[in-house]
PDB file of N, CA and C in Angstrom:
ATOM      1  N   UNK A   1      11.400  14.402   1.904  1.00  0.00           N
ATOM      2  CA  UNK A   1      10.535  13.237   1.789  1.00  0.00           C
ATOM      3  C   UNK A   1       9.089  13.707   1.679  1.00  0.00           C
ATOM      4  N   UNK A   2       8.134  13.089   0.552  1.00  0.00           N
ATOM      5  CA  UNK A   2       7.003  13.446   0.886  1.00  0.00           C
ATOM      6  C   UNK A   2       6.111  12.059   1.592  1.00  0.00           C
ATOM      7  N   UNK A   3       5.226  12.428   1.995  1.00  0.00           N
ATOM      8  CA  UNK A   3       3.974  11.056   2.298  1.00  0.00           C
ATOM      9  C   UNK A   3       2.604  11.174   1.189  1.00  0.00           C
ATOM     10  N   UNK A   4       2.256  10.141   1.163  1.00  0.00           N
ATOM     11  CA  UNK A   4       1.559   9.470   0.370  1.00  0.00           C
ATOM     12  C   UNK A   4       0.512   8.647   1.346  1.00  0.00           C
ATOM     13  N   UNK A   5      -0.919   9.394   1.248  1.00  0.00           N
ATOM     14  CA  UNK A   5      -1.789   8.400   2.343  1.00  0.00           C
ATOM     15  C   UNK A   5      -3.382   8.040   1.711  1.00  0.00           C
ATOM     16  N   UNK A   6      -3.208   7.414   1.271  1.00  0.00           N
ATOM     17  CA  UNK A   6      -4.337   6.783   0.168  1.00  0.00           C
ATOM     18  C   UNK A   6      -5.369   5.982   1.438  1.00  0.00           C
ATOM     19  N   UNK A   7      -6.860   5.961   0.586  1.00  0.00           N
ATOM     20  CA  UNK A   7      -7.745   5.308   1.509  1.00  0.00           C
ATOM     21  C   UNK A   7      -8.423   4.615   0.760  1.00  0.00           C
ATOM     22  N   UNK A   8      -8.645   3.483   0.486  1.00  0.00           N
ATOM     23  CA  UNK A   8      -9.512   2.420  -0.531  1.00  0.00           C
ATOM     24  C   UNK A   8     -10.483   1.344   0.405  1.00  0.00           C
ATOM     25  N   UNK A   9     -11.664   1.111  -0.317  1.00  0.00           N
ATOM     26  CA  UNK A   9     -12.607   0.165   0.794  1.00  0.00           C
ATOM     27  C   UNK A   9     -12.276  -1.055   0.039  1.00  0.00           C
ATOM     28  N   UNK A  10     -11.819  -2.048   1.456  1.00  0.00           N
ATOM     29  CA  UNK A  10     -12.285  -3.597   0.796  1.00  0.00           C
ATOM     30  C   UNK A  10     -13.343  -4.352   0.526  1.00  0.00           C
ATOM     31  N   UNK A  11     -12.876  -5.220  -0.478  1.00  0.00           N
ATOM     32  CA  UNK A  11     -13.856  -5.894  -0.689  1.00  0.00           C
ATOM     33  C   UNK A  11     -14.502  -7.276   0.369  1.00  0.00           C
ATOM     34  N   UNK A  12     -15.273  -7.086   1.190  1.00  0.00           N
ATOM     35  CA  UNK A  12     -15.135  -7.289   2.590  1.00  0.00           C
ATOM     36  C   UNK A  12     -15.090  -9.106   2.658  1.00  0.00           C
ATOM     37  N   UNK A  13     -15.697 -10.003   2.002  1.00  0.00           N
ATOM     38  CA  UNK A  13     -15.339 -10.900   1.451  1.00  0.00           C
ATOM     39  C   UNK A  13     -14.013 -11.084   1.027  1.00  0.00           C
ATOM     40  N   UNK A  14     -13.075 -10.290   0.739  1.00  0.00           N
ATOM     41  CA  UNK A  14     -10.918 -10.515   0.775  1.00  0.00           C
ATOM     42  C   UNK A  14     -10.729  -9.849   1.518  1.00  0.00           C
ATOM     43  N   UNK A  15     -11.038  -9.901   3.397  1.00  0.00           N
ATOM     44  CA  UNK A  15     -10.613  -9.454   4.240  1.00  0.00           C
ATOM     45  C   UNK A  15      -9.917 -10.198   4.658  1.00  0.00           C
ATOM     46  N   UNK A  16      -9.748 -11.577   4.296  1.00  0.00           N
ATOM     47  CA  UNK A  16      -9.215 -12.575   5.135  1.00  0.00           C
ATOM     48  C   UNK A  16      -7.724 -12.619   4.340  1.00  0.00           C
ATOM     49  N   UNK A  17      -7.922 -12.338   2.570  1.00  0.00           N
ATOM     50  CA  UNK A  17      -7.052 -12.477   1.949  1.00  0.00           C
ATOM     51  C   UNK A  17      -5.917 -11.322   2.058  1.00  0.00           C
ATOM     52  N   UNK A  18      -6.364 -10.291   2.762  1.00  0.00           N
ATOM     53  CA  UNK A  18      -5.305  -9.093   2.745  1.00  0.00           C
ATOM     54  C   UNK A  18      -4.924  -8.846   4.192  1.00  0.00           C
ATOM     55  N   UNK A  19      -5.754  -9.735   4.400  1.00  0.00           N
ATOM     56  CA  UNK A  19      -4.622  -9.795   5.950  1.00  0.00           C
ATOM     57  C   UNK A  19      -3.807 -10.854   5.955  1.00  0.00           C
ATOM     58  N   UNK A  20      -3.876 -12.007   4.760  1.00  0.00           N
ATOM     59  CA  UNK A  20      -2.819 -13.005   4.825  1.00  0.00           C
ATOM     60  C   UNK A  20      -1.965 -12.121   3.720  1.00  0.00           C
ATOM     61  N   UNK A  21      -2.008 -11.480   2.980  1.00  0.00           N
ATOM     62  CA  UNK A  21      -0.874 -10.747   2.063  1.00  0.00           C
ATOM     63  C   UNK A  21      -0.346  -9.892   3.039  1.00  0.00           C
ATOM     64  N   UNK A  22      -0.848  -9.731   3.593  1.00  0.00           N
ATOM     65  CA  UNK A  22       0.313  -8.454   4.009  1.00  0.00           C
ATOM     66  C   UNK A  22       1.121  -9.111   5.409  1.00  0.00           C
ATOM     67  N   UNK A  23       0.944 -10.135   6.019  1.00  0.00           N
ATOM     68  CA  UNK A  23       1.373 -11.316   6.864  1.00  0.00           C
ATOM     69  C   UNK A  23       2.560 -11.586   5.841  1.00  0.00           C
ATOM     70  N   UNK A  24       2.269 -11.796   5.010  1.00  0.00           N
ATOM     71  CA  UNK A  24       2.899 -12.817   4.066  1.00  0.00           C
ATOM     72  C   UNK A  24       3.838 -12.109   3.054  1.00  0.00           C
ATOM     73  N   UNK A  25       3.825 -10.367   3.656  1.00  0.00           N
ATOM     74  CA  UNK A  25       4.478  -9.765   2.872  1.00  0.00           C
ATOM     75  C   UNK A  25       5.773  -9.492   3.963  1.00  0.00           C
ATOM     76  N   UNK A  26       5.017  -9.288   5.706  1.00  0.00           N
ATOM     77  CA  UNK A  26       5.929  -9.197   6.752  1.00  0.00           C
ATOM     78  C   UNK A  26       7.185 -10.384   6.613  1.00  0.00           C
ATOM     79  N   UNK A  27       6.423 -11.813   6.532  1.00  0.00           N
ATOM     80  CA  UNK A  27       7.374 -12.935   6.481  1.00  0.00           C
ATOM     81  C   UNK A  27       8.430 -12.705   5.147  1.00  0.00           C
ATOM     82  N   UNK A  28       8.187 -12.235   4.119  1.00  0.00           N
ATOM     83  CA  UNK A  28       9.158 -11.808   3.057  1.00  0.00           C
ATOM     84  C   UNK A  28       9.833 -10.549   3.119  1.00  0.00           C
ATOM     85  N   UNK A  29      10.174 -10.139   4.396  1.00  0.00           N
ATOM     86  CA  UNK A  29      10.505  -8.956   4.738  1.00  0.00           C
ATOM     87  C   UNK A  29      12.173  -8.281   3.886  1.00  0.00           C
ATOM     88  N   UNK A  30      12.878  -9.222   4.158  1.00  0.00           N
ATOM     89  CA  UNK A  30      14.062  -9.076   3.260  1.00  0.00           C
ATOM     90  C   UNK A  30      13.761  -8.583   1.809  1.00  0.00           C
ATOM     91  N   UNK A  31      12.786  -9.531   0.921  1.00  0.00           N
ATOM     92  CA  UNK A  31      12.169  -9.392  -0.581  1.00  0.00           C
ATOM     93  C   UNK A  31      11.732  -8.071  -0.372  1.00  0.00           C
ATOM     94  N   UNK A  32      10.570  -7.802   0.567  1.00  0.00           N
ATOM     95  CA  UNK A  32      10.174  -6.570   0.383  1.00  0.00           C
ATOM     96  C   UNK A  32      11.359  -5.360   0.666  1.00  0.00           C
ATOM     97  N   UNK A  33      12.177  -5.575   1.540  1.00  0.00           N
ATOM     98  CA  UNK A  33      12.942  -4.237   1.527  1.00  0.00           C
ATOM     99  C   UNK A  33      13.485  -3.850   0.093  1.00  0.00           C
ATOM    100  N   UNK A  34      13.688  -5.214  -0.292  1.00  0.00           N
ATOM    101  CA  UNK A  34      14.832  -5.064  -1.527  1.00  0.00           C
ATOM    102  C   UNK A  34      13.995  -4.388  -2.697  1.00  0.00           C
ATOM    103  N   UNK A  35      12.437  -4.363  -2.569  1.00  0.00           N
ATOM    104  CA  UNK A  35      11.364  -3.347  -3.377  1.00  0.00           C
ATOM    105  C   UNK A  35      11.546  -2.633  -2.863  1.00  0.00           C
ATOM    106  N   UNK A  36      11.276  -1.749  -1.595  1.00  0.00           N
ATOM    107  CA  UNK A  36      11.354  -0.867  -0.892  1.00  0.00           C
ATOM    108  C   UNK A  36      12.515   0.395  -1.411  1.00  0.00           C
ATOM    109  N   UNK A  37      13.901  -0.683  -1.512  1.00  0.00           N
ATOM    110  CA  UNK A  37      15.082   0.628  -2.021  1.00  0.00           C
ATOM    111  C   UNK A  37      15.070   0.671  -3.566  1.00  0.00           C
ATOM    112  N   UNK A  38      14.547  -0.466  -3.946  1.00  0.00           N
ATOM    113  CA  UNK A  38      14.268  -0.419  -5.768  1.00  0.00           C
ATOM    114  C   UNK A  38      13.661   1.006  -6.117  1.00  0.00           C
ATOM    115  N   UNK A  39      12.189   0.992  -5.557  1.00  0.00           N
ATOM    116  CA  UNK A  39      11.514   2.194  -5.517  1.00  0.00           C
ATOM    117  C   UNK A  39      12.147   3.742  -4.864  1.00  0.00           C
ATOM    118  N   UNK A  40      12.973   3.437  -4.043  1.00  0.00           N
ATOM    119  CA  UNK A  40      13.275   4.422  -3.478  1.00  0.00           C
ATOM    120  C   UNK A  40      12.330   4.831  -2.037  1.00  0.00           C
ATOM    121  N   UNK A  41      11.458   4.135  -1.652  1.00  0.00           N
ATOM    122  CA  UNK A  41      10.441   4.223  -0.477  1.00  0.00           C
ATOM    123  C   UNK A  41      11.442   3.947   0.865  1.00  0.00           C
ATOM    124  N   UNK A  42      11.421   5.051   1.489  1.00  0.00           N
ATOM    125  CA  UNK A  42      11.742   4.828   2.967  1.00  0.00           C
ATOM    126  C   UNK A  42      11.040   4.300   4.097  1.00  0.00           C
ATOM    127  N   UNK A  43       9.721   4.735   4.077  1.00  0.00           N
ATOM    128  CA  UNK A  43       8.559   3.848   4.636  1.00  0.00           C
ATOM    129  C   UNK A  43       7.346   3.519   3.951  1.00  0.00           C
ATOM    130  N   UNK A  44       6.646   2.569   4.221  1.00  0.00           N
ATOM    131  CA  UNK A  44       5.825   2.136   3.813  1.00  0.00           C
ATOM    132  C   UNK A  44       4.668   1.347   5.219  1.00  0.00           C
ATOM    133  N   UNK A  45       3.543   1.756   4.930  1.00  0.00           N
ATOM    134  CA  UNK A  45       2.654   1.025   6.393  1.00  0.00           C
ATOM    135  C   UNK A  45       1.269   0.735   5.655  1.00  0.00           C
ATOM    136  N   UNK A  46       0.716  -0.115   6.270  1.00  0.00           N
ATOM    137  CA  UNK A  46      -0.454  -0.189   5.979  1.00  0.00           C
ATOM    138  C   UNK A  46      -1.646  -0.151   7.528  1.00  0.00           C
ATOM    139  N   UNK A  47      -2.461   0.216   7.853  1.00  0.00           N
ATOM    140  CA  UNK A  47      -4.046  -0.085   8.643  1.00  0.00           C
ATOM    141  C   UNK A  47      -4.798  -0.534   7.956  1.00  0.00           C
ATOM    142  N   UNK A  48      -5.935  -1.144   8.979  1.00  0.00           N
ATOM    143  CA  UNK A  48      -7.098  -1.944   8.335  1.00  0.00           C
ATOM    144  C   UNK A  48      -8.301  -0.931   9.449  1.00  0.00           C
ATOM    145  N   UNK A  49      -8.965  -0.590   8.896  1.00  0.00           N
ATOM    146  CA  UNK A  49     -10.517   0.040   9.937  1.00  0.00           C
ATOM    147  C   UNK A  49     -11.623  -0.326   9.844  1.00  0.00           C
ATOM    148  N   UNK A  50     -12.407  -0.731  10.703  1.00  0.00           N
ATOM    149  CA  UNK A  50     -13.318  -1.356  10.311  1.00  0.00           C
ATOM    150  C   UNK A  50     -14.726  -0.122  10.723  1.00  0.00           C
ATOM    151  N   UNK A  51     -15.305   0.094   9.502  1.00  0.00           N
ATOM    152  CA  UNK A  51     -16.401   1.562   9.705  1.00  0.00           C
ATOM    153  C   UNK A  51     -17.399   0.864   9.627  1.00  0.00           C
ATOM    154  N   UNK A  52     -18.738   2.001   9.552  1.00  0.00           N
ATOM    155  CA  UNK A  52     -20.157   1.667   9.444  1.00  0.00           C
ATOM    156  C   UNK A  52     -19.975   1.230   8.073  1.00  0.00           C
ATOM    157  N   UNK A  53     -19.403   1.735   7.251  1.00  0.00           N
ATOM    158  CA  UNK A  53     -18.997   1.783   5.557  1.00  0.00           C
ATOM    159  C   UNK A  53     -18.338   0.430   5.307  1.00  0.00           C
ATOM    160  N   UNK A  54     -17.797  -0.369   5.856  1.00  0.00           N
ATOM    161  CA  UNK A  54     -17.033  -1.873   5.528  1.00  0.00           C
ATOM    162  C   UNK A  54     -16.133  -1.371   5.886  1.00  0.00           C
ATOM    163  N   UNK A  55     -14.850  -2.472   6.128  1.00  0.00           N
ATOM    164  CA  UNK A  55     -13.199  -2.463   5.940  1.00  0.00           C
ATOM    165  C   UNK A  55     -12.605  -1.195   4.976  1.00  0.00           C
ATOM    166  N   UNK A  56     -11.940  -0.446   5.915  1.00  0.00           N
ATOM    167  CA  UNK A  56     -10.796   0.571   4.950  1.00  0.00           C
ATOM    168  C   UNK A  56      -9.311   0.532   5.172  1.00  0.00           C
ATOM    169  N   UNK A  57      -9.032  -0.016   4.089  1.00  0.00           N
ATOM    170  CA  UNK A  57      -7.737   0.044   3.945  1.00  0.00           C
ATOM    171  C   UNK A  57      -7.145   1.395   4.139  1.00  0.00           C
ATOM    172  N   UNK A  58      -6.096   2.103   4.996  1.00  0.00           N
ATOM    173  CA  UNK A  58      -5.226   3.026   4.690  1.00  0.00           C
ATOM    174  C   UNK A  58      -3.789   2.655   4.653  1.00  0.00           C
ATOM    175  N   UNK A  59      -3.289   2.994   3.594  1.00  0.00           N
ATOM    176  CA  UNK A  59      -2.044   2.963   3.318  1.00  0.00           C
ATOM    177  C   UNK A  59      -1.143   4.067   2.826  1.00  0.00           C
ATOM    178  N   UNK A  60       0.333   4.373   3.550  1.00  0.00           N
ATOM    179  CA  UNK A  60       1.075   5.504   3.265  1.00  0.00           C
ATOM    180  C   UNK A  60       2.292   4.874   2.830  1.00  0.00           C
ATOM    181  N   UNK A  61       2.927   5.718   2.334  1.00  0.00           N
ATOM    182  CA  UNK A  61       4.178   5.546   1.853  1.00  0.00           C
ATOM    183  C   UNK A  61       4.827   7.246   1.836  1.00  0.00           C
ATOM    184  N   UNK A  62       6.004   6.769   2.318  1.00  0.00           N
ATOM    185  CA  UNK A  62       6.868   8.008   2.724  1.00  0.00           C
ATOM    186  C   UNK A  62       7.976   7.229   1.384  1.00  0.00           C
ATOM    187  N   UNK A  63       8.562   9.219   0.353  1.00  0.00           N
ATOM    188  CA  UNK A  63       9.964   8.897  -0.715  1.00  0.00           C
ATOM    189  C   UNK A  63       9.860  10.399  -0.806  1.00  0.00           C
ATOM    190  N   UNK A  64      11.163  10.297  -2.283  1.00  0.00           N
ATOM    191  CA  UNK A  64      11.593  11.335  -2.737  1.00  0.00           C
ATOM    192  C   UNK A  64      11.168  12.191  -3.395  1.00  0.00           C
ATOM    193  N   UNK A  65      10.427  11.149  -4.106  1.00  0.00           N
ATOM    194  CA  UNK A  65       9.752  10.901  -5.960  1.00  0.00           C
ATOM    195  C   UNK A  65       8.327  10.427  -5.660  1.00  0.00           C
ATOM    196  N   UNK A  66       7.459  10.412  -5.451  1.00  0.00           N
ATOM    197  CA  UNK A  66       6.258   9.607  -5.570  1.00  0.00           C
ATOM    198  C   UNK A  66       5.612   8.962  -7.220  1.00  0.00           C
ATOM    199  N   UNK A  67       6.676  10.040  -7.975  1.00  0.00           N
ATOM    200  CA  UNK A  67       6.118   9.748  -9.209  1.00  0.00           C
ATOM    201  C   UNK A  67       7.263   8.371  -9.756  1.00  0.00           C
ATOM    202  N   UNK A  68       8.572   8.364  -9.325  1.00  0.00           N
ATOM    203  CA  UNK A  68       9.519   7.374  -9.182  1.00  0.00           C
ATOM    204  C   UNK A  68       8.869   6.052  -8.793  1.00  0.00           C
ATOM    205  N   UNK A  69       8.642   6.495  -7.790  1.00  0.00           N
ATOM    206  CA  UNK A  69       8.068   5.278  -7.170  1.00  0.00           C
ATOM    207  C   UNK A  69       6.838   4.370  -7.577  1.00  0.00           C
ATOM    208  N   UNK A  70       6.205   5.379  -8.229  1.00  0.00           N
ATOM    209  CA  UNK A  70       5.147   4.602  -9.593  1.00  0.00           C
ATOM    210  C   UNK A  70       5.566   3.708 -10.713  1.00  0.00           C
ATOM    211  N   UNK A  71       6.279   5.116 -11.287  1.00  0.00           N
ATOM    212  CA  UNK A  71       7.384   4.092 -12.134  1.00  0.00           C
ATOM    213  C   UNK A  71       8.019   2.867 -12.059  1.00  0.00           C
ATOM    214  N   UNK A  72       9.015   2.855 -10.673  1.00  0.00           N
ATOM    215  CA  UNK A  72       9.530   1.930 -10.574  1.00  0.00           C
ATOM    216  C   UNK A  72       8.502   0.454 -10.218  1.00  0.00           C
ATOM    217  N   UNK A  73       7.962   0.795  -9.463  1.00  0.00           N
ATOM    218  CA  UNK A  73       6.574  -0.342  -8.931  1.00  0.00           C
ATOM    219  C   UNK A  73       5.936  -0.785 -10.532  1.00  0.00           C
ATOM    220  N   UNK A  74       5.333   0.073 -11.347  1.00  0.00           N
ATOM    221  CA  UNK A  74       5.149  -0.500 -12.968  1.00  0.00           C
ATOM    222  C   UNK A  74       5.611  -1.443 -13.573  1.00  0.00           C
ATOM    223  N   UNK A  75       7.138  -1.076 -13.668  1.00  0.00           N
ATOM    224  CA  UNK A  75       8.199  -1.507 -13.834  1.00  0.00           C
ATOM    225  C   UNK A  75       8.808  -2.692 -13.378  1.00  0.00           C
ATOM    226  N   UNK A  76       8.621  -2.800 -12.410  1.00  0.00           N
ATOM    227  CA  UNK A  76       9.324  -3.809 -11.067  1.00  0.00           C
ATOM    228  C   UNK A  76       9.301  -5.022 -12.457  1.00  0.00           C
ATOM    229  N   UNK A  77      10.616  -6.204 -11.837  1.00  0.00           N
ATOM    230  CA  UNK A  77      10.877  -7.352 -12.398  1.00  0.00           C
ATOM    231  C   UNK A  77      10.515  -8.128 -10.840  1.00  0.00           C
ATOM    232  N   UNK A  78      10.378  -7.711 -10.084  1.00  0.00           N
ATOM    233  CA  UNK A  78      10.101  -8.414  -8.492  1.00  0.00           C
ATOM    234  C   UNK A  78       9.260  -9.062  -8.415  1.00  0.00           C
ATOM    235  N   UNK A  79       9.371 -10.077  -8.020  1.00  0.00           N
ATOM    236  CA  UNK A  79       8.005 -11.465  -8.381  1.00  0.00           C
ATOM    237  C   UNK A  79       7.279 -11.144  -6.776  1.00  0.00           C
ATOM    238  N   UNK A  80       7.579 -10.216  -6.041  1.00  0.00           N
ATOM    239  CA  UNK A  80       6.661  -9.876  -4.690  1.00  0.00           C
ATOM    240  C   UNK A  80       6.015  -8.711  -5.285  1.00  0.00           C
ATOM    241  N   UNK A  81       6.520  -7.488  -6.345  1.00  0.00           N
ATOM    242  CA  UNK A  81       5.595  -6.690  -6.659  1.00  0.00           C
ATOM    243  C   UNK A  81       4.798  -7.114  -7.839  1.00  0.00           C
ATOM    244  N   UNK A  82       4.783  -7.879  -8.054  1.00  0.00           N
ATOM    245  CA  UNK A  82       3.646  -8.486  -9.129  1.00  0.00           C
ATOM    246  C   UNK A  82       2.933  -9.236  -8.576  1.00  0.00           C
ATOM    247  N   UNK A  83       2.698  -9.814  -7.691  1.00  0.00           N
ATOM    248  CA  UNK A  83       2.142 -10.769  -6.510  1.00  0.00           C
ATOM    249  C   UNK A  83       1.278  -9.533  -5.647  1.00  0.00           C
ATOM    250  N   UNK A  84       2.094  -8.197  -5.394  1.00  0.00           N
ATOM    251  CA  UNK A  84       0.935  -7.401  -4.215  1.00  0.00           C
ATOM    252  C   UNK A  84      -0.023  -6.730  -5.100  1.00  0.00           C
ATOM    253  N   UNK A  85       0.754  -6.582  -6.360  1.00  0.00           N
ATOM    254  CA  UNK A  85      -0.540  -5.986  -7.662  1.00  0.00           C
ATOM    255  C   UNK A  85      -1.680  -6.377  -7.946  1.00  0.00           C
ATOM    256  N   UNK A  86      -1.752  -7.692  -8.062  1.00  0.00           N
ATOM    257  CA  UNK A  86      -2.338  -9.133  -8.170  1.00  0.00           C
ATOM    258  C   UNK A  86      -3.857  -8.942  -6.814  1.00  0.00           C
ATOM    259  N   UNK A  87      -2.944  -9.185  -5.789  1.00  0.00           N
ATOM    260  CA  UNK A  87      -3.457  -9.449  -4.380  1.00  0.00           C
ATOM    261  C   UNK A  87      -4.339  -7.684  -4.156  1.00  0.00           C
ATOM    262  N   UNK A  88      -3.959  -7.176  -4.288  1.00  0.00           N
ATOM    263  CA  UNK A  88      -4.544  -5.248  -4.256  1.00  0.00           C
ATOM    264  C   UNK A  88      -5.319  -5.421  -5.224  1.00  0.00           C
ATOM    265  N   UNK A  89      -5.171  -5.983  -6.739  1.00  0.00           N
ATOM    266  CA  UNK A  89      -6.477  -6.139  -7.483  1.00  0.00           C
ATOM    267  C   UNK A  89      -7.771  -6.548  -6.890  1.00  0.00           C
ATOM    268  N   UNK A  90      -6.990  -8.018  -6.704  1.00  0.00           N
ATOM    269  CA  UNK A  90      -8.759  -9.000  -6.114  1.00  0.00           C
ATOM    270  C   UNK A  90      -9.101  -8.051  -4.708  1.00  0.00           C
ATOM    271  N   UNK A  91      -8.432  -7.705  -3.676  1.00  0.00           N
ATOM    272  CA  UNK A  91      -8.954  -6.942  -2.330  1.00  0.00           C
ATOM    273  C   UNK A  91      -9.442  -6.073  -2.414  1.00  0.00           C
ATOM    274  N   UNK A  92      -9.002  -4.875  -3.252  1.00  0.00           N
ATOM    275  CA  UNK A  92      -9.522  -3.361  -2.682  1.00  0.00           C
ATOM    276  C   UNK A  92     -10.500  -3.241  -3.892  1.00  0.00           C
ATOM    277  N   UNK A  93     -11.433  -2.258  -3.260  1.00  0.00           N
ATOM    278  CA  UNK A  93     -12.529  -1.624  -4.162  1.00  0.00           C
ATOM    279  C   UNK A  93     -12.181  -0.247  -4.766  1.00  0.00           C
ATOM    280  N   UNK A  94     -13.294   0.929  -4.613  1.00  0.00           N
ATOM    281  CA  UNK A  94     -12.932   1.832  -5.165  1.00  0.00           C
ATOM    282  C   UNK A  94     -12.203   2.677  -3.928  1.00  0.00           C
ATOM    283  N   UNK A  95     -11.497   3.875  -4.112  1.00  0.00           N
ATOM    284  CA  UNK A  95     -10.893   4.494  -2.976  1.00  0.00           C
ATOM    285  C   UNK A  95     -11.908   4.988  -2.318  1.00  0.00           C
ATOM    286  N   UNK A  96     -11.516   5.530  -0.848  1.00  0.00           N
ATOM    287  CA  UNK A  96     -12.633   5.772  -0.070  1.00  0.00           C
ATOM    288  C   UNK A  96     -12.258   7.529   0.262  1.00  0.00           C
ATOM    289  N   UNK A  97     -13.501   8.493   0.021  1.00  0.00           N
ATOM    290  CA  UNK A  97     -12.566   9.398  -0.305  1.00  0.00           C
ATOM    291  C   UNK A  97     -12.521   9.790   1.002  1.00  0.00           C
ATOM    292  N   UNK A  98     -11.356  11.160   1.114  1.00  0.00           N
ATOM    293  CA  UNK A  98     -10.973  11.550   2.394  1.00  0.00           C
ATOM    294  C   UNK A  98     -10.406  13.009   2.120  1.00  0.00           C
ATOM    295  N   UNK A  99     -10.652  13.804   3.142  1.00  0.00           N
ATOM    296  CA  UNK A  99     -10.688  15.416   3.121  1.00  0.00           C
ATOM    297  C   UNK A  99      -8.923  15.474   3.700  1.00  0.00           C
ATOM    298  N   UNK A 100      -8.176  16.054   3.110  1.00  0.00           N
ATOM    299  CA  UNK A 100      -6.716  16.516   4.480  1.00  0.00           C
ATOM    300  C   UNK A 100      -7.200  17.698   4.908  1.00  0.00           C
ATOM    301  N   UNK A 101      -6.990  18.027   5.617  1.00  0.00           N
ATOM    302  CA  UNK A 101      -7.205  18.640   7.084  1.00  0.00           C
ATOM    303  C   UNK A 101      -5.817  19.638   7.318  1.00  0.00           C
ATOM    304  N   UNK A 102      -4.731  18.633   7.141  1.00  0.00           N
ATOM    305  CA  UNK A 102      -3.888  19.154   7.672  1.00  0.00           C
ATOM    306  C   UNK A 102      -2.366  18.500   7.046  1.00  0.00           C
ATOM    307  N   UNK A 103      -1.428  19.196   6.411  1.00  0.00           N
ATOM    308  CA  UNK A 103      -0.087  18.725   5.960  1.00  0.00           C
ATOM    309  C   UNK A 103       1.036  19.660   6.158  1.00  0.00           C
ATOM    310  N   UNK A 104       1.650  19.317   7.109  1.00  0.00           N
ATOM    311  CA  UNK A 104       2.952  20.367   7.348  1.00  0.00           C
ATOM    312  C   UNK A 104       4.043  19.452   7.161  1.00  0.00           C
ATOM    313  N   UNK A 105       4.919  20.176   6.935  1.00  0.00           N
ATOM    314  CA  UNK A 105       6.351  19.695   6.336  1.00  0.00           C
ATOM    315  C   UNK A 105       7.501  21.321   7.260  1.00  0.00           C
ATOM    316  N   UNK A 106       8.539  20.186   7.246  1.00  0.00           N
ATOM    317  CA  UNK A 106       9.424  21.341   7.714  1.00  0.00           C
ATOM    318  C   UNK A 106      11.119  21.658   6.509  1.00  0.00           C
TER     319      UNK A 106
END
Protein backbone atom coordinates (compact mmCIF):
# COMPACT_ATOMS: atom_id res chain seq x y z
CA UNK A 1 0.00 0.00 0.00
CA UNK A 2 1.27 3.37 -0.60
CA UNK A 3 -0.08 6.84 1.15
CA UNK A 4 -0.86 9.79 -0.50
CA UNK A 5 -0.85 13.10 1.79
CA UNK A 6 -1.63 16.21 -0.10
CA UNK A 7 -1.99 19.76 1.58
CA UNK A 8 -4.22 22.50 -0.20
CA UNK A 9 -5.41 26.00 1.47
CA UNK A 10 -9.09 26.83 1.57
CA UNK A 11 -10.81 29.15 0.30
CA UNK A 12 -11.73 30.49 3.73
CA UNK A 13 -15.12 31.88 2.74
CA UNK A 14 -16.10 27.63 1.67
CA UNK A 15 -15.16 26.70 5.05
CA UNK A 16 -18.55 26.23 5.93
CA UNK A 17 -19.14 24.45 2.57
CA UNK A 18 -16.44 21.69 3.09
CA UNK A 19 -17.30 20.96 6.25
CA UNK A 20 -20.91 20.32 5.08
CA UNK A 21 -19.37 18.05 2.08
CA UNK A 22 -17.54 16.05 3.84
CA UNK A 23 -20.57 15.65 6.69
CA UNK A 24 -22.48 14.91 3.82
CA UNK A 25 -20.06 12.60 2.39
CA UNK A 26 -19.94 10.69 6.11
CA UNK A 27 -23.94 10.48 5.84
CA UNK A 28 -23.43 8.76 2.24
CA UNK A 29 -21.11 6.47 3.70
CA UNK A 30 -22.32 3.27 1.92
CA UNK A 31 -22.07 5.52 -1.73
CA UNK A 32 -18.76 6.47 -0.69
CA UNK A 33 -17.38 3.03 0.13
CA UNK A 34 -18.76 1.77 -3.05
CA UNK A 35 -16.08 4.71 -4.65
CA UNK A 36 -13.70 3.74 -2.26
CA UNK A 37 -13.42 -0.14 -3.76
CA UNK A 38 -14.19 1.29 -7.38
CA UNK A 39 -10.86 3.09 -6.98
CA UNK A 40 -9.26 0.56 -5.18
CA UNK A 41 -8.57 3.03 -1.94
CA UNK A 42 -8.37 1.29 1.36
CA UNK A 43 -8.32 4.45 3.33
CA UNK A 44 -9.13 7.64 2.80
CA UNK A 45 -9.20 10.74 5.69
CA UNK A 46 -9.42 14.09 5.59
CA UNK A 47 -8.21 17.22 8.55
CA UNK A 48 -9.05 20.71 8.57
CA UNK A 49 -6.11 23.20 10.39
CA UNK A 50 -6.59 26.25 11.05
CA UNK A 51 -2.87 28.35 10.62
CA UNK A 52 -1.63 31.90 10.68
CA UNK A 53 -1.90 31.13 6.71
CA UNK A 54 -5.98 30.37 6.63
CA UNK A 55 -7.70 26.88 6.73
CA UNK A 56 -5.55 23.77 5.43
CA UNK A 57 -6.99 21.12 4.18
CA UNK A 58 -4.91 17.77 4.61
CA UNK A 59 -5.95 14.90 2.97
CA UNK A 60 -4.48 11.18 2.56
CA UNK A 61 -5.39 8.35 0.88
CA UNK A 62 -3.86 4.97 1.43
CA UNK A 63 -3.98 2.09 -2.29
CA UNK A 64 -2.16 -0.01 -4.53
CA UNK A 65 -2.03 2.17 -7.57
CA UNK A 66 -2.20 5.84 -6.83
CA UNK A 67 -2.05 6.27 -10.45
CA UNK A 68 -5.34 3.76 -10.63
CA UNK A 69 -6.89 5.58 -8.43
CA UNK A 70 -6.66 8.78 -10.57
CA UNK A 71 -7.84 7.05 -13.28
CA UNK A 72 -10.54 5.53 -11.83
CA UNK A 73 -11.79 8.86 -9.87
CA UNK A 74 -11.54 10.64 -13.75
CA UNK A 75 -13.43 8.13 -14.85
CA UNK A 76 -15.95 7.50 -12.11
CA UNK A 77 -19.80 7.22 -13.45
CA UNK A 78 -20.55 7.92 -9.46
CA UNK A 79 -22.82 10.82 -9.06
CA UNK A 80 -20.88 11.27 -5.32
CA UNK A 81 -17.53 11.50 -7.30
CA UNK A 82 -18.66 14.12 -9.53
CA UNK A 83 -20.36 16.00 -6.71
CA UNK A 84 -16.77 15.91 -4.44
CA UNK A 85 -15.00 17.20 -7.79
CA UNK A 86 -17.45 19.91 -8.03
CA UNK A 87 -17.39 20.71 -4.15
CA UNK A 88 -13.06 20.46 -4.08
CA UNK A 89 -13.34 22.86 -7.09
CA UNK A 90 -15.36 25.76 -5.43
CA UNK A 91 -13.31 24.98 -1.72
CA UNK A 92 -9.73 24.46 -2.14
CA UNK A 93 -7.17 26.93 -3.41
CA UNK A 94 -3.76 26.36 -4.50
CA UNK A 95 -1.83 23.41 -2.58
CA UNK A 96 -0.07 24.41 0.42
CA UNK A 97 3.36 23.27 0.05
CA UNK A 98 4.94 20.86 2.53
CA UNK A 99 8.54 19.35 3.09
CA UNK A 100 8.39 15.12 4.06
CA UNK A 101 10.58 14.70 6.63
CA UNK A 102 10.06 11.34 6.91
CA UNK A 103 8.49 8.03 4.89
CA UNK A 104 9.13 4.52 5.95
CA UNK A 105 7.45 1.59 4.67
CA UNK A 106 8.09 -1.95 5.72
Amino acid sequence: MTLRVRFFRVVPEKLDRLRWWMAEVARRRDEALETLANESVGHEAAWLLQTADGPILVYAIEAEDLAQVDRAFQSSSFRIDHAHRRVMDEVLAEPFPSEALLDLRA
